[in-house]
Protein backbone atom coordinates (compact mmCIF):
# COMPACT_ATOMS: atom_id res chain seq x y z
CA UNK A 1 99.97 112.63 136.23
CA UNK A 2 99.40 113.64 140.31
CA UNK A 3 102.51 113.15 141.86
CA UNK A 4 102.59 110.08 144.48
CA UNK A 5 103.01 110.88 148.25
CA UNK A 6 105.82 110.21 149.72
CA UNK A 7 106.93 106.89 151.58
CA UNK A 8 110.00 106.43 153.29
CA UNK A 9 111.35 103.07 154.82
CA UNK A 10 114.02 101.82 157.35
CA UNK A 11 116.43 99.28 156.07
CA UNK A 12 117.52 96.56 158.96
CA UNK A 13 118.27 93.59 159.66
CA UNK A 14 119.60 92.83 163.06
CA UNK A 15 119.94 93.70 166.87
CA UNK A 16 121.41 92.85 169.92
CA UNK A 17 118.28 91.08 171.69
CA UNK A 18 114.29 90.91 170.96
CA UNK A 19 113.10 93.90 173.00
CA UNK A 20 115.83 96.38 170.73
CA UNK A 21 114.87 95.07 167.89
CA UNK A 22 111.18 95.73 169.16
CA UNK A 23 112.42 98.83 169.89
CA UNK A 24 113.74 99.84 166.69
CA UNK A 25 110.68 99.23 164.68
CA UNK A 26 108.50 101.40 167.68
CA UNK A 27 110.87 103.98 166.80
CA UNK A 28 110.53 103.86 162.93
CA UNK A 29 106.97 104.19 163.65
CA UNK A 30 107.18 107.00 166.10
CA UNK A 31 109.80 108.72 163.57
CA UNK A 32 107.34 108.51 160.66
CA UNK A 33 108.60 106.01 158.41
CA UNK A 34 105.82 103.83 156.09
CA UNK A 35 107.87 100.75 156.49
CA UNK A 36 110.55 98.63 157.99
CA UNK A 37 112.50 96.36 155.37
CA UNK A 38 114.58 93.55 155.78
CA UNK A 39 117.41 92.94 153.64
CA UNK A 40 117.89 89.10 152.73
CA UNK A 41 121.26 88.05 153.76
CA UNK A 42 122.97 85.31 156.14
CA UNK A 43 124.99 88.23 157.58
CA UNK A 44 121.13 89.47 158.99
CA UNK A 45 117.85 88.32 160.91
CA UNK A 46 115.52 85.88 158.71
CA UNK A 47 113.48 88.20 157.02
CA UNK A 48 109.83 86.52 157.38
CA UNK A 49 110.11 86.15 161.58
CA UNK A 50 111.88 88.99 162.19
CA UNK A 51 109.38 90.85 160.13
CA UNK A 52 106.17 89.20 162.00
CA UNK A 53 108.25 90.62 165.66
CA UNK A 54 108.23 93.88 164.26
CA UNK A 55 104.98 94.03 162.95
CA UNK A 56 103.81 92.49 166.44
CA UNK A 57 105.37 95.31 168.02
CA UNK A 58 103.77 97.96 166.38
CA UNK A 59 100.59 99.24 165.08
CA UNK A 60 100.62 101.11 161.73
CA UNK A 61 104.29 100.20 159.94
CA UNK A 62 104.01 98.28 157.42
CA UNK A 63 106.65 95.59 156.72
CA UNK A 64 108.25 94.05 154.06
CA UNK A 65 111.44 91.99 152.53
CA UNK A 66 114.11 94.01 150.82
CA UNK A 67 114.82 92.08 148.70
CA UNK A 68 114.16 88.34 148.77
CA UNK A 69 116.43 86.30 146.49
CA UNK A 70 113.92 84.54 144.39
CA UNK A 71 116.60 81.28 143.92
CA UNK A 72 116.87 80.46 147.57
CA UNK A 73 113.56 79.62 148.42
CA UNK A 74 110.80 77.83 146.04
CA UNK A 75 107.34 79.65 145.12
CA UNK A 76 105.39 77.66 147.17
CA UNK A 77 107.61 78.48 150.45
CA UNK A 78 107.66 81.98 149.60
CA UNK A 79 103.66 81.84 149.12
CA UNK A 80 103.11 80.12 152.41
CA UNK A 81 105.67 82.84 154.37
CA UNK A 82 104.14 85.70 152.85
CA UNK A 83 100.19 84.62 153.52
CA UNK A 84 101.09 83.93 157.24
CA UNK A 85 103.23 87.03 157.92
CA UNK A 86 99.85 88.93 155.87
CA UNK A 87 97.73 87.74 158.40
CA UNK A 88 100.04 87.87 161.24
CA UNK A 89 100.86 91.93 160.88
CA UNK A 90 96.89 92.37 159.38
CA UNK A 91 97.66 93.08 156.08
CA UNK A 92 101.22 94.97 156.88
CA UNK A 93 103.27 92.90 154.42
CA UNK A 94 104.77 93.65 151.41
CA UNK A 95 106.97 91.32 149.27
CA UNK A 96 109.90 92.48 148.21
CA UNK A 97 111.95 90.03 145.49
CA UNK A 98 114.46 89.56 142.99
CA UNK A 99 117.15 87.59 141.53
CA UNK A 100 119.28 87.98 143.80
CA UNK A 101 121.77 90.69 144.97
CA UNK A 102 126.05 90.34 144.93
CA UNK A 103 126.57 87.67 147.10
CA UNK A 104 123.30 85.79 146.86
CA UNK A 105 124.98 83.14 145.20
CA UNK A 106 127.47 82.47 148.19
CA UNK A 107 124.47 82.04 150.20
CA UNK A 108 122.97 79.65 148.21
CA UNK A 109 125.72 77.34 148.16
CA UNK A 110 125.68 77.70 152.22
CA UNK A 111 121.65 76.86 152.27
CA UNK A 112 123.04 73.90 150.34
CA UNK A 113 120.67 75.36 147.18
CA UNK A 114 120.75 75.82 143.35
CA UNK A 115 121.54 79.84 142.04
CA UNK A 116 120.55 78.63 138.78
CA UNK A 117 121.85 80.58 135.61
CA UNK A 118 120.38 84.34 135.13
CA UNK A 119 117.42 83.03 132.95
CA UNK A 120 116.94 80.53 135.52
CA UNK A 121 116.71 83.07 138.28
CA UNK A 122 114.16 85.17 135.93
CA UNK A 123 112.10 82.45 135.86
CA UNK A 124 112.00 81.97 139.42
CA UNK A 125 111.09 85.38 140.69
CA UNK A 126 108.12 85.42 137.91
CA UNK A 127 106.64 82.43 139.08
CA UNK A 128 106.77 83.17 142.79
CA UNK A 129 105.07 86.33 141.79
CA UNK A 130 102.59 84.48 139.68
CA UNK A 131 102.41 82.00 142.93
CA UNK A 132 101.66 84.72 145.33
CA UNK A 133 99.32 87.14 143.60
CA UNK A 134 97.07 84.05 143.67
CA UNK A 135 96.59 84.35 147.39
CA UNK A 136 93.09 85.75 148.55
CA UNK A 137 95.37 88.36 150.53
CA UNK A 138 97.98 89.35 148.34
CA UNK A 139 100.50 91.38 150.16
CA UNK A 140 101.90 94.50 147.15
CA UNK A 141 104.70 92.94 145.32
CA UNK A 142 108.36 94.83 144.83
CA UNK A 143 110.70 93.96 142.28
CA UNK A 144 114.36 94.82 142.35
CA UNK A 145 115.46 95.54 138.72
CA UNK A 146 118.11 97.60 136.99
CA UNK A 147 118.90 95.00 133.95
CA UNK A 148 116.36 95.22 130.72
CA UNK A 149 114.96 91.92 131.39
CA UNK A 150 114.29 92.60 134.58
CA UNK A 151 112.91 95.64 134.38
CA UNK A 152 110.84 94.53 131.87
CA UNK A 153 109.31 91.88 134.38
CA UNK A 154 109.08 94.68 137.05
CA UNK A 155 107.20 96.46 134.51
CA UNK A 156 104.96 94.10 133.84
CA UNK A 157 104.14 92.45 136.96
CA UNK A 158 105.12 94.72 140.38
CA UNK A 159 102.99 97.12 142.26
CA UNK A 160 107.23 99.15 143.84
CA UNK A 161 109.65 99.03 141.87
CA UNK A 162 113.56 98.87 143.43
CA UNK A 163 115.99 100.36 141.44
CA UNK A 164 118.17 97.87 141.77
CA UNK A 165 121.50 100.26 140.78
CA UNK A 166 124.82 100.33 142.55
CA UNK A 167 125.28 103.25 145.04
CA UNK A 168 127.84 105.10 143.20
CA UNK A 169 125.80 105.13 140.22
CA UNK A 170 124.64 108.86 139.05
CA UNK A 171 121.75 110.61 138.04
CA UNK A 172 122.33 110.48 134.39
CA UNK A 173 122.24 106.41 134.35
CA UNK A 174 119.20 106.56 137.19
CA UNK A 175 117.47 108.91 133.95
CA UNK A 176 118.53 106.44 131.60
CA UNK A 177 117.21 103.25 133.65
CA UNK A 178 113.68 104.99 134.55
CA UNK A 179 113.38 105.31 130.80
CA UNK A 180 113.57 101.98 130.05
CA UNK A 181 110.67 101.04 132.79
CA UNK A 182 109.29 103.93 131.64
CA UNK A 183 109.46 102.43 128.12
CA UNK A 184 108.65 99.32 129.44
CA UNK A 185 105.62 99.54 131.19
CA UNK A 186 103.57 101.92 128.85
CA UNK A 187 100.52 102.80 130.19
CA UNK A 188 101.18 100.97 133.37
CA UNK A 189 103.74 103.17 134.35
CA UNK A 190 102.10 105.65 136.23
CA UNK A 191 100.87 102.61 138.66
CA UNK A 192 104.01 101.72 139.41
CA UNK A 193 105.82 103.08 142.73
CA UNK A 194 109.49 103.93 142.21
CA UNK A 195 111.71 102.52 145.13
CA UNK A 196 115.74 104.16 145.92
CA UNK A 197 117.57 103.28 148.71
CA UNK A 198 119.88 105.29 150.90
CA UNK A 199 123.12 104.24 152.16
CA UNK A 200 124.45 107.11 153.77
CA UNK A 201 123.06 110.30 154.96
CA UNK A 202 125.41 113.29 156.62
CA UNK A 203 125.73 116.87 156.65
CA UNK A 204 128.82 116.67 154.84
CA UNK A 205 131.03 114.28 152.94
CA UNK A 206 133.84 114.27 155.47
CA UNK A 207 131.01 113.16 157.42
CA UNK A 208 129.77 110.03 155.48
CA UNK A 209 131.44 106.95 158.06
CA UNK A 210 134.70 105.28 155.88
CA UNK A 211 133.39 101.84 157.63
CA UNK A 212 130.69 101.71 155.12
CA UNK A 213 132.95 100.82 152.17
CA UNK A 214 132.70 96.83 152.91
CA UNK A 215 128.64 97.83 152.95
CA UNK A 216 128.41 99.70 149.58
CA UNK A 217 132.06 98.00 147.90
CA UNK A 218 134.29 101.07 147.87
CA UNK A 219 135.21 104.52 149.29
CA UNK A 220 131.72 106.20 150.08
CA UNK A 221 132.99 109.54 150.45
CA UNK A 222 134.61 109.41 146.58
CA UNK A 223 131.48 107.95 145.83
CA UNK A 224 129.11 110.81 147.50
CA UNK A 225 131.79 113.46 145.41
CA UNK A 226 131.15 112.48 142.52
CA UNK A 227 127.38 112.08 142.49
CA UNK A 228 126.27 108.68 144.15
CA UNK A 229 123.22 108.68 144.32
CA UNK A 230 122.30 106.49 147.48
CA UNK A 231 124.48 109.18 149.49
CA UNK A 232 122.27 112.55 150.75
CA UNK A 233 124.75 115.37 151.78
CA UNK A 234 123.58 118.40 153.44
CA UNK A 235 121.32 120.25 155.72
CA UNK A 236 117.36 118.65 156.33
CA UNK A 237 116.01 121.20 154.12
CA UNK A 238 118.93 120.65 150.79
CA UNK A 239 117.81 117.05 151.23
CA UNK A 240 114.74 117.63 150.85
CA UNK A 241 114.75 119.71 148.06
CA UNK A 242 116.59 116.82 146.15
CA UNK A 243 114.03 114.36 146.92
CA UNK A 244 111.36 116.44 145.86
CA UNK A 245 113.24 117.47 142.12
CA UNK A 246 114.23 113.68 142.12
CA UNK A 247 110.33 112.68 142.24
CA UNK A 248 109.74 115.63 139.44
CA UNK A 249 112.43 114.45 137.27
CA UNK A 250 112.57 110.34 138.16
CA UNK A 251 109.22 109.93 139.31
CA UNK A 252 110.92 108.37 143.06
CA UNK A 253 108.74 108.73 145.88
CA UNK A 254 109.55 105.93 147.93
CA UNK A 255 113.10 106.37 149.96
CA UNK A 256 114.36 103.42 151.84
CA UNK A 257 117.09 104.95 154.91
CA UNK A 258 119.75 102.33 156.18
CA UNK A 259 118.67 101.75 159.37
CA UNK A 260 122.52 103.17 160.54
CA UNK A 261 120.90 106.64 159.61
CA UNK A 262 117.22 106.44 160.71
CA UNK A 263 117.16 109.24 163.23
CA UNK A 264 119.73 111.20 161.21
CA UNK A 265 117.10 111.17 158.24
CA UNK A 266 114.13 111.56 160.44
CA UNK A 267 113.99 115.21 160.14
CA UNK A 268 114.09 115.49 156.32
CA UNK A 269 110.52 113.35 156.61
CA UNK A 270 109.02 116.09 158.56
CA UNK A 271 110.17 118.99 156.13
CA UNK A 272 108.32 117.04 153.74
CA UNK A 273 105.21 116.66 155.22
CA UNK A 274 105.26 119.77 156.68
């Protein structure tokens, strides 16, 4: 199999006013990055118009949701969002969904909604994807996964796949949950676009900012030490070695970059691409 290219993407969700938040997807753009995500939270921007102000202020990122949780919003709403925001960016969007992250059930209850049991929630994300591939448009479709059943709809059904693991997790369960897609999917493996995010990125791990433990739900430095795998210590060029074995080895091109490390990163995409 060819190896995919690379795609990188900025994780954000918020800013200060408009014209920064402008800003900050012109400057994804002028930094190189494929795509600006929004995560899905009540702590962030709505994803679907802060999505369509990005894509309005720019001309080649593509955009997307990271990760919509499939039980707080019905197939049909989700359908209608993601045709307009399609046609709004011209053909920019990319869906992004799953059953919902840690916390997805608080907001729920705040949006006055349903969580639904884990079957439940199963059954919602494939029938929003069933409900949106029918579009003439179709934006690409993500799926978040790191459970068998989930990964087993992923494998079936998305275009990207998010590995939907915790940060602190290590390579050997990352090996282990790529098998099972892997496994999964069959033939329709190699089709499939393999999706890790990033929460920290720093030269060293004294480095790595202790105010991210709320973000990633412990120490982050303990975490990088002993082989997280969302945390990328070193110089450009050691990061970019990693990537490159990790796409050998785990077949993950696509690298999503909290948006707290964007320019940090930035360099690492132009080693790459030479």
């Amino acid at each position: 199999m060819t190896e995919r290219e690379f795609r990188f993407g900025v994780v954000a969700g918020k800013a200060p006013s408009g014209t920064e938040w402008a800003a900050t997807a012109r400057r994804a753009e002028e930094l190189g990055y494929d795509t600006l995500l929004v995560p899905d939270t009540l702590n962030t921007f709505a994803p679907f118009p802060a999505l369509a102000a990005a894509a309005a202020a720019t001309t080649s990122l593509r955009v997307g949701t990271y990760v919509l949780s499939a039980p707080n919003r019905t197939p049909g709403l989700v359908t209608w969002e993601a045709e307009t925001l399609q046609q709004l960016s011209d053909g920019r969007f990319e869906l992004g969904i799953g059953g919902g992250r840690p916390g997805a059930a608080e907001d729920a209850a705040s949006l006055g909604g349903d969580f639904g049991t884990p079957g439940e929630r199963l059954d919602r994300v494939a029938s929003t994807i069933a409900a949106v591939r029918k579009l003439e448009n179709a934006p690409p479709v993500m799926v978040a996964a790191s459970r068998p059943r989930m990964l087993r709809l992923a494998a079936a059904q998305a275009d990207i796949v998010a590995m939907g693991l915790p940060p602190q997790t290590t390579e050997p369960l990352l090996a282990r949950t790529v098998q099972q897609l892997r496994d999964a999917a069959g033939e329709r493996f190699d089709e499939l676009e393999l999706h890790l995010n990033v929460a920290a990125v720093a030269a060293t791990i004294d480095a790595i900012p202790s105010g991210l433990s709320r973000m990633v739900g412990g120490d982050p430095r303990d975490m990088a030490w002993n082989g997280g795998i969302a945390f990328l210590v070193g110089s450009a060029e050691r990061i970019a070695d990693l990537l490159c074995r990790r796409r050998e080895e785990f077949d993950i091109s696509y690298i999503g970059v909290s948006g707290l490390f964007m320019e940090q990163f930035a360099p690492v995409i132009n080693i790459i691409r030479g």
